[in-house]
Each structure stands twice: as structure tokens, then as C-alpha cells.
Protein backbone atom coordinates (compact mmCIF):
# COMPACT_ATOMS: atom_id res chain seq x y z
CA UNK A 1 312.28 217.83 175.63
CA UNK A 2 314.44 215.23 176.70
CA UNK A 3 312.29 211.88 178.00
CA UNK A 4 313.78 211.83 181.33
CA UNK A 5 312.89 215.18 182.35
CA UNK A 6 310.26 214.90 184.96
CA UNK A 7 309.25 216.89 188.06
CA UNK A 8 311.17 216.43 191.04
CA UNK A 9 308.97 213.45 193.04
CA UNK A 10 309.68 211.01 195.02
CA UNK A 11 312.10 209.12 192.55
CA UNK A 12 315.03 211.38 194.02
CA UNK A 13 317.72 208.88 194.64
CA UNK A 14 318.62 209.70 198.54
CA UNK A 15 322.67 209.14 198.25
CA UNK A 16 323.12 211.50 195.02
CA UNK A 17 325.28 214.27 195.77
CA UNK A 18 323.36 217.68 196.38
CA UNK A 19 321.01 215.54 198.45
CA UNK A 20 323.81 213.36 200.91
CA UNK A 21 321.91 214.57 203.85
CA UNK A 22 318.52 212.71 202.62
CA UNK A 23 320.43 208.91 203.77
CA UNK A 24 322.05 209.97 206.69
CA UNK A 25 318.89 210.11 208.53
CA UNK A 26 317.26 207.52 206.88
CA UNK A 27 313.46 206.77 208.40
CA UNK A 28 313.45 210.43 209.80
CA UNK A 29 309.83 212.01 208.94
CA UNK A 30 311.93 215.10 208.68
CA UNK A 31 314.37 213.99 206.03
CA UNK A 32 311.91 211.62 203.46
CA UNK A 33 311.85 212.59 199.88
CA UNK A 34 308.04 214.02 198.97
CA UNK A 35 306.83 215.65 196.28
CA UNK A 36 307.77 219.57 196.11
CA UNK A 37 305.42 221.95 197.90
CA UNK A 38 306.97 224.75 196.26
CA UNK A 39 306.65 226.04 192.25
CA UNK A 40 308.02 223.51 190.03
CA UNK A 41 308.44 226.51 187.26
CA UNK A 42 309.65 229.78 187.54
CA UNK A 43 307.53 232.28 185.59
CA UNK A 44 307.13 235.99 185.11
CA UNK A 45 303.92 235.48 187.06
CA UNK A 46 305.40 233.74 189.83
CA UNK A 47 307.81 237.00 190.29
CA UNK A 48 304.71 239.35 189.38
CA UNK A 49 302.67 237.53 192.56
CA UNK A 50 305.85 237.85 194.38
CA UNK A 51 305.87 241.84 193.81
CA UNK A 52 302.31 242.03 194.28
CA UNK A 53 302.43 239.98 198.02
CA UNK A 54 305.16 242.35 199.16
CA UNK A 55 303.40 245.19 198.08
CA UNK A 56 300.39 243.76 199.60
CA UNK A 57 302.01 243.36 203.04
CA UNK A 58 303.35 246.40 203.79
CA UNK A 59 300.40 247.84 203.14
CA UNK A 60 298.38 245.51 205.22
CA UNK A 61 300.92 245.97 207.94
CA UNK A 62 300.73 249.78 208.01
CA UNK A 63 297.33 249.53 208.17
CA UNK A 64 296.90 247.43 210.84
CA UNK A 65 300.02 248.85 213.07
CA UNK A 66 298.13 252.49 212.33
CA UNK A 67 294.47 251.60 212.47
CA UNK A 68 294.78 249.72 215.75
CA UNK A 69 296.97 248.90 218.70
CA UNK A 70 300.60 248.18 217.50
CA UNK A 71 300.95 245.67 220.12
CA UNK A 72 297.71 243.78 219.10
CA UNK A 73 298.61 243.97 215.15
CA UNK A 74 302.00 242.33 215.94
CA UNK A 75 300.10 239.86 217.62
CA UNK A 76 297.38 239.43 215.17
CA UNK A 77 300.09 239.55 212.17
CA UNK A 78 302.09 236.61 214.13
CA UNK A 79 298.85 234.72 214.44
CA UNK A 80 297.75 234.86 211.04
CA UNK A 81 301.71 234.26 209.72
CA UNK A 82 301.88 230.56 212.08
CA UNK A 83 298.10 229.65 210.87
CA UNK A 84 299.25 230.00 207.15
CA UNK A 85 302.49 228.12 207.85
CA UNK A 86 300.96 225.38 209.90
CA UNK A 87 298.87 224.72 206.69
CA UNK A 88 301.69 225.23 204.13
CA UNK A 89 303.59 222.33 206.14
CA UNK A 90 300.95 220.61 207.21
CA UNK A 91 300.40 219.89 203.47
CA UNK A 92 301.77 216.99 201.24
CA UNK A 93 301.11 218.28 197.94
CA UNK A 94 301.59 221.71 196.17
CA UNK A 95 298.66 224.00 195.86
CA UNK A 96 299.17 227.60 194.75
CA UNK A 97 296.59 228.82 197.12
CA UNK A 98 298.24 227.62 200.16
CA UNK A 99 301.78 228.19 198.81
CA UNK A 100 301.18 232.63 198.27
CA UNK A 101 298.84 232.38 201.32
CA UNK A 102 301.95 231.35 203.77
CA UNK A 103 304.49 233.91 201.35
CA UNK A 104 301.64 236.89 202.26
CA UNK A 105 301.40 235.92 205.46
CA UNK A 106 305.15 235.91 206.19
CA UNK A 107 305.27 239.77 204.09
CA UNK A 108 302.83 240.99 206.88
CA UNK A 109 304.65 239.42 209.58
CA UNK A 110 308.16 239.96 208.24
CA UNK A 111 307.01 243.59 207.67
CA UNK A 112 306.56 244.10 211.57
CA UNK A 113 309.51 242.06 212.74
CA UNK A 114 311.85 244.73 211.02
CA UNK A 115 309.68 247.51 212.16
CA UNK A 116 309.45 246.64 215.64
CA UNK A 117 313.75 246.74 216.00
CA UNK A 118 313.26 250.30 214.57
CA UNK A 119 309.93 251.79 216.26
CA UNK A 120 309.76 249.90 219.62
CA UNK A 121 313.33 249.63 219.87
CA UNK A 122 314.88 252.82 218.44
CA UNK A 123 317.02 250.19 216.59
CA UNK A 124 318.83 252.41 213.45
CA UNK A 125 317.41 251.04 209.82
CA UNK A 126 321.49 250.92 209.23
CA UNK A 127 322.05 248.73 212.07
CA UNK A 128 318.44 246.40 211.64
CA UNK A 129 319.91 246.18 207.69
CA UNK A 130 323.09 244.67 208.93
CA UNK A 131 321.56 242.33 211.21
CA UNK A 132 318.94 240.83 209.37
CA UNK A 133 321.45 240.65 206.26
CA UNK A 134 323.49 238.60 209.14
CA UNK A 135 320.51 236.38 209.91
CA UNK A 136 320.01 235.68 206.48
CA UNK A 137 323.33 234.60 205.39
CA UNK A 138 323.48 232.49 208.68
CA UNK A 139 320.25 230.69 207.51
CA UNK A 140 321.83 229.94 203.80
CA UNK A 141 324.68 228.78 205.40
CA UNK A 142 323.00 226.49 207.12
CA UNK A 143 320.65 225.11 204.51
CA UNK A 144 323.53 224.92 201.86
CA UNK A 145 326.11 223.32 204.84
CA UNK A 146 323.07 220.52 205.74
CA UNK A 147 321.15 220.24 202.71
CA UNK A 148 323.87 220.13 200.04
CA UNK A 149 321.74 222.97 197.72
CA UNK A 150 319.89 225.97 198.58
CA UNK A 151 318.01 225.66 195.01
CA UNK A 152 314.17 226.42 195.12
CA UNK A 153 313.54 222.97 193.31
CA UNK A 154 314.74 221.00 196.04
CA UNK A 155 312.69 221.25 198.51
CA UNK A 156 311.43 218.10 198.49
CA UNK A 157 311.85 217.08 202.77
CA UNK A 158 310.18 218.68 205.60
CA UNK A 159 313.85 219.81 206.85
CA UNK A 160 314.57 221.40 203.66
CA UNK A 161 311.08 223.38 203.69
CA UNK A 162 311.65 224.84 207.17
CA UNK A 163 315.25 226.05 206.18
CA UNK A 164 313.24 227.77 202.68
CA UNK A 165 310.73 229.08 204.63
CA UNK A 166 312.73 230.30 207.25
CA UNK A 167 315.32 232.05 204.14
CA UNK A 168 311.72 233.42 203.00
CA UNK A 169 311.39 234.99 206.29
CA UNK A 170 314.70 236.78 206.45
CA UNK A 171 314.53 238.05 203.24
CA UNK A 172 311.52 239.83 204.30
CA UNK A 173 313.04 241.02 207.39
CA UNK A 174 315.93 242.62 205.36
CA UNK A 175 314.04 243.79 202.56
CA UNK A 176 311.91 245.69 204.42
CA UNK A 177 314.71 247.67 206.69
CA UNK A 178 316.95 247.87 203.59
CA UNK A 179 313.76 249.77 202.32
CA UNK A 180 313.19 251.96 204.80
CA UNK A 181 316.99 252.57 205.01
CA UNK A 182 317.24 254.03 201.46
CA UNK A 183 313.83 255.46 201.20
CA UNK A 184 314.01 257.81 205.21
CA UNK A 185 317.56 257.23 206.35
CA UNK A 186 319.37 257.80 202.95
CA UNK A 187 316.20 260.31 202.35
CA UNK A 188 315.95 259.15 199.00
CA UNK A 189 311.93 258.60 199.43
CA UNK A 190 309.72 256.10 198.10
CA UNK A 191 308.74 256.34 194.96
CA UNK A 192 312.94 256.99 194.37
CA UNK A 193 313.65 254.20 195.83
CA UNK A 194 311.18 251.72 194.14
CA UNK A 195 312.78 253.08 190.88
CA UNK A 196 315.96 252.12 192.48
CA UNK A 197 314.95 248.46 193.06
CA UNK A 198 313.13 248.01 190.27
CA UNK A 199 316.44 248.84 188.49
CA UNK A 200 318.48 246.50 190.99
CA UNK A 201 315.65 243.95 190.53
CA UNK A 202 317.14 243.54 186.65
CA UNK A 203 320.73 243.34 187.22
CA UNK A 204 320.44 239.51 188.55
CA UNK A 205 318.63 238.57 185.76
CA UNK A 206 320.79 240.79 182.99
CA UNK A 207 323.76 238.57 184.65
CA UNK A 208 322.42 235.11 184.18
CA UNK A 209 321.20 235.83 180.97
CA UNK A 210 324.69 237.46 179.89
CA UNK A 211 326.58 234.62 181.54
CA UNK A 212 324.26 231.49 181.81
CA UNK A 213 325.75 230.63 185.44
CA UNK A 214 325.18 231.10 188.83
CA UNK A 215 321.55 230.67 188.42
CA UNK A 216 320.45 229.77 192.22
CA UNK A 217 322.64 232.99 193.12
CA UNK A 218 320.39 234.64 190.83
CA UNK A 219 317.54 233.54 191.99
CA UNK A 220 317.94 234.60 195.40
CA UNK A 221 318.67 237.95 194.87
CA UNK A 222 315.77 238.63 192.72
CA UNK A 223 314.16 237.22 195.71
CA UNK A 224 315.59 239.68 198.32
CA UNK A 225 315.42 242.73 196.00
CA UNK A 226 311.42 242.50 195.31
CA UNK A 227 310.53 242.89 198.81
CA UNK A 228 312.13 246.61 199.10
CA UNK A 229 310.74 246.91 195.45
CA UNK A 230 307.10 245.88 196.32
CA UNK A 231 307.34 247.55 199.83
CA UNK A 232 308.63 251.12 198.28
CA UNK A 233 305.82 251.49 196.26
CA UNK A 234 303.59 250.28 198.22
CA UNK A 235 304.23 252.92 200.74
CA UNK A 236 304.68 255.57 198.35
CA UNK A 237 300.70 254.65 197.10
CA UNK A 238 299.89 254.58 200.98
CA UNK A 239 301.59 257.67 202.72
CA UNK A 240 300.29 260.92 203.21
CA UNK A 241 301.65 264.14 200.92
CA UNK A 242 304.09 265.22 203.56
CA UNK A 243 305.64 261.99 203.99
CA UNK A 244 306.30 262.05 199.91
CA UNK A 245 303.42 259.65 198.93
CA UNK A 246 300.10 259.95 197.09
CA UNK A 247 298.13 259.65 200.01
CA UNK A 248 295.50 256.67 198.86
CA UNK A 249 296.01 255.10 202.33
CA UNK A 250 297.52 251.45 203.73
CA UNK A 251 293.75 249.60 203.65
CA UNK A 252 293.16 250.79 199.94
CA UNK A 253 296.96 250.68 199.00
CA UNK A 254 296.57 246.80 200.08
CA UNK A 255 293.28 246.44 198.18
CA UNK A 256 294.78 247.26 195.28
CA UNK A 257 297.41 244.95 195.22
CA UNK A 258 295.24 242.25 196.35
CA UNK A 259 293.04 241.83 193.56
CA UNK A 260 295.68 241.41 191.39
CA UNK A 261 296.81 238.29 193.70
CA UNK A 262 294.04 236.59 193.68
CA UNK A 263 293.28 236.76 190.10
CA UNK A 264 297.03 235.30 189.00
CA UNK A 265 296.77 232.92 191.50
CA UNK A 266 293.02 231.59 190.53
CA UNK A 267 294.91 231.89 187.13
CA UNK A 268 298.08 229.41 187.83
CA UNK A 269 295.54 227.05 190.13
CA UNK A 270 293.37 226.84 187.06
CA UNK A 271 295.71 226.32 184.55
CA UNK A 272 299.04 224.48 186.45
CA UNK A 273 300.95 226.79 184.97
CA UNK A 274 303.85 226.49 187.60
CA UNK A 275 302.94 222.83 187.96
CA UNK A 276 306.15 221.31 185.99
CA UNK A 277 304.23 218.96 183.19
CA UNK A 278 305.72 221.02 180.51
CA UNK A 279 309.13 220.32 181.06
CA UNK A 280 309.98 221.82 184.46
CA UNK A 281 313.73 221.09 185.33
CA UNK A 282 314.91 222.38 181.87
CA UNK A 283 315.92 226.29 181.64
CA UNK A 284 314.29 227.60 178.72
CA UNK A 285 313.90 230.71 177.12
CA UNK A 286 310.47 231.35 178.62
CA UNK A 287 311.50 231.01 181.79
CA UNK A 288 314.80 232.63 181.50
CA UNK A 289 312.79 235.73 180.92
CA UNK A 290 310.74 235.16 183.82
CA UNK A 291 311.79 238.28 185.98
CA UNK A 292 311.40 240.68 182.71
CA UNK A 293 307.95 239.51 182.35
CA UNK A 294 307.16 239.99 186.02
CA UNK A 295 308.49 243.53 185.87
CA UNK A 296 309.52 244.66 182.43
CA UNK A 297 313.09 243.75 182.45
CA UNK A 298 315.77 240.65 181.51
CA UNK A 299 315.09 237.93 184.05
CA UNK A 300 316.16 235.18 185.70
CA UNK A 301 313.28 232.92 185.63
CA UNK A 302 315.24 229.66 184.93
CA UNK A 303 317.57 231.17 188.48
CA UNK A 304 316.90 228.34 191.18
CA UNK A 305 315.09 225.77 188.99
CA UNK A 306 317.55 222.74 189.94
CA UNK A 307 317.87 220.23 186.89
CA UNK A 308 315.06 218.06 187.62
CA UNK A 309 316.22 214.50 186.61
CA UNK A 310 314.85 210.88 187.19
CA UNK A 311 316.17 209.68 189.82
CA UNK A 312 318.52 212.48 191.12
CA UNK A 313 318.60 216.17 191.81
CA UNK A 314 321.63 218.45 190.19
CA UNK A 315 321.26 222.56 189.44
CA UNK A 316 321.92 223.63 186.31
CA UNK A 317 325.01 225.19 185.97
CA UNK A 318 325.36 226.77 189.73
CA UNK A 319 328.66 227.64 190.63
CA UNK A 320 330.97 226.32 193.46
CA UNK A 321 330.39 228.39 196.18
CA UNK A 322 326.32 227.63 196.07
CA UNK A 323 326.00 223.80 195.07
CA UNK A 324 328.40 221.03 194.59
């Protein structure tokens, strides 16, 4: 390991390119350089927690649209989604706890912001798909546009957390209609469908491992594919017979998947796995493997870890059209 590999701090020079934006505001609480409140290594248990949250909040938001008042679970599931964020940002240091408490919170909500287009509004999964895709490309636009990188390992500033979290959001939002599209619309069902993301799930990380480029491209579509992954067979543990599941129900569907949760993250908060002392910033071959370890295929794992240097931020190897 190289002896200027470090985690991404506060060293981060503000006029290096990928991070222009960072001087041109200089003094604004919104733009200063802090230390990353996100992973600072990609591992297969960082995308098995991410499987296991999605999972986790469809199921919680099935049971609480079905066991009580839709109206009041949206409201309770909005509730609960700005409490978690409002301590995620409200935070200047990264803690796993906090961190996969904010990225459940946003599954639950995210879950019922695509299902109220289609159930309150009679809004077709086809045409909630092609909105929320919309939405999301509009909000990596904007981050990559203002920010100069849309890599994971960047997000050192409080305006480059909102524009992850808000990406976070919308890749919810689509994942879950895109879900729900293939599994009722395209009448493929669930457990067909979670097969069918599981095997989409690998192609991102088959690429980069093939090619060795376009890593943050990666990156973010293993991100958007495990929440129609998670969700599929989530629902396919939770739904009845008739509706082509096994019936075990939403509240012990989401029991299930939570144990597993809080175990790997007690696990990571105990040992700092994800922490970055062990060379975070450099791809290896652990961590290129990340998403096969998470699910049993190649992976991406190195996809979105930006080259964390002194004094400046680069991403290894993305290509043209994500980072400069």
C-alpha cells in the first residue's frame, strides 16, 4: 500500500478538479470539506446490508400500509424517514448505525412514495417507472453538473450529502415500481423476478471486473438493481398463495430480514470494517468482489470508491461521461 493512501478527510485540496465547486463558495457551511459520513470501503457486506434493508422495507411498508390506515402509515413512514435523516446530517462523523438507519428509513419511505402514484393515484407501474427513472437521472445530473463527481467517496460537504441522499431516494422510488412493473404488470411474479435481478444485479459487476473501467457507473447500478432485488423477494416471502408468494406475512417477512441487519451492522461498528484504515481509496481484489460476496456473484465492490489521495480527490479509472 502506497504511503499516501489515506481516507478522504479534510486534507481534500478545495481547487482540485472533481471538487471545483468546493472554492467557489468558499466559507459556505454547505460547501466545507469534512470527513465522509458515508462507507469509506465497499464490501460484500456493505451490498449484503444493502439487500437486506430493501428487503426489510418493503416488508415493513406492506405491513404497515395493510395493518393500519394507509394514510397514517405514509405519514408515520415520512416521519420516521426525516427523523433518521435529520440525524444522518445532523452528524459530523461516520457511524454505521446512523448511516443503514437513514438507508432503512428511506426503503420504507421510498417504498410508499412509488406505491402511492400507483394505488392512490391509479398511476400505471409503466408510467411511475419512467418517471422516477426521469427523477433520478435529473438528480445525477445535477450532482455530477455541480459537484464535479457523483462517486460514493466524495461526499465529503453537506451539499454533496443532500444530492447522495436525495440519488438514494430515487433509486428507491424506481426500484420499487420497476419491481412491481416486472413482477404484476409484465406478470412475471415475484420470486421470477428476484431471480431476474439477482441475475441483473451481476452484470455491473461481471463488466467492471472484465473491463476495469467505469467503476462509479458500476456502482450505481448495482445500487438501483438491489432495491427491485431485495423488494421481489421480500414480497414473494410476504404475500399470500394466490398472489404467488409463500404466505409468511409483511411483519414476519420484515423480521426476518432484520436480524440479519442488525447483526452485520453491530459486526462492521465493532470491527471498522468499512472504516478505510486498511487502505480505502485503492481498488483491490477484495473489494472488487464485493457484490459477489454480497450475493454470490462477480462484483463491483471497488465501483464508486474514488481514489482517495492526500490532498485531492480523483476516481479510479471512471470514464468521461461520469467524472472528469
Amino acid at each position: 500500500m502506497r504511503d499516501d493512501t489515506r481516507p478522504l478527510e479534510a486534507t481534500v485540496t478545495p481547487h482540485e478538479p472533481g471538487s471545483r465547486h468546493l472554492g467557489s463558495r468558499h466559507g459556505d457551511w454547505r460547501s466545507r470539506v469534512g470527513s465522509a459520513k458515508v462507507p469509506a470501503r465497499i464490501t460484500g457486506v456493505f451490498w449484503a446490508v444493502k439487500l437486506l434493508s430493501t428487503a426489510m422495507g418493503e416488508a415493513t411498508s406492506d405491513s404497515l400500509v395493510h395493518g393500519i390506515n394507509e394514510y397514517l402509515a405514509v405519514v408515520l413512514g415520512f416521519v420516521a424517514f426525516v427523523v433518521a435523516m435529520a440525524i444522518q446530517l445532523a452528524a459530523r462523523t461516520y457511524s454505521p448505525w446512523r448511516y443503514w438507519l437513514a438507508v432503512t428509513m428511506v426503503a420504507v419511505f421510498g417504498t410508499m412514495a412509488a406505491d402511492v402514484l400507483h394505488i392512490a393515484l391509479h398511476v400505471p407501474y409503466a408510467a411511475s417507472s419512467a418517471l422516477y427513472l426521469v427523477v433520478l437521472v435529473a438528480v445525477l445530473a445535477y450532482w455530477k453538473q455541480s459537484q464535479g463527481t457523483i462517486a460514493i467517496h466524495s461526499v465529503t460537504t453537506p451539499d454533496r450529502e443532500l444530492c447522495y441522499w436525495a440519488t438514494v431516494l430515487a433509486t428507491f422510488a424506481l426500484g420499487t415500481a420497476v419491481g412491481d412493473l416486472t413482477a404484476t404488470t409484465l406478470s412475471l411474479g415475484y420470486l421470477r423476478s428476484g431471480v431476474l435481478f439477482t441475475l441483473a444485479f451481476c452484470v455491473p459487476g461481471v463488466a467492471y471486473a472484465l473491463l476495469r473501467r467505469h467503476e462509479v457507473l458500476a456502482f450505481w447500478v448495482a445500487y438501483i438493481l438491489t432495491r427491485p432485488l431485495g423488494a421481489s423477494f421480500a414480497d414473494y416471502l410476504g404475500f399470500g398463495h394466490r398472489a404467488g408468494g409463500l404466505g409468511l406475512g409483511h411483519p414476519v417477512t420484515a423480521a426476518i430480514f432484520l436480524v440479519p441487519i442488525v447483526v452485520l451492522v453491530a459486526y462492521v461498528a465493532a470491527s471498522r470494517l468499512d472504516a478505510g484504515e486498511a487502505g480505502a481509496g485503492e481498488v483491490g481484489a477484495g473489494e472488487v468482489g464485493a457484490v459477489g460476496a454480497g450475493v454470490g456473484g462477480a462484483g463491483v465492490g471497488g465501483a464508486g470508491v474514488g481514489g482517495l489521495r492526500r490532498g485531492r480527490v480523483t476516481d479510479l479509472g471512471s470514464g468521461p461521461e461520469l467524472v472528469d
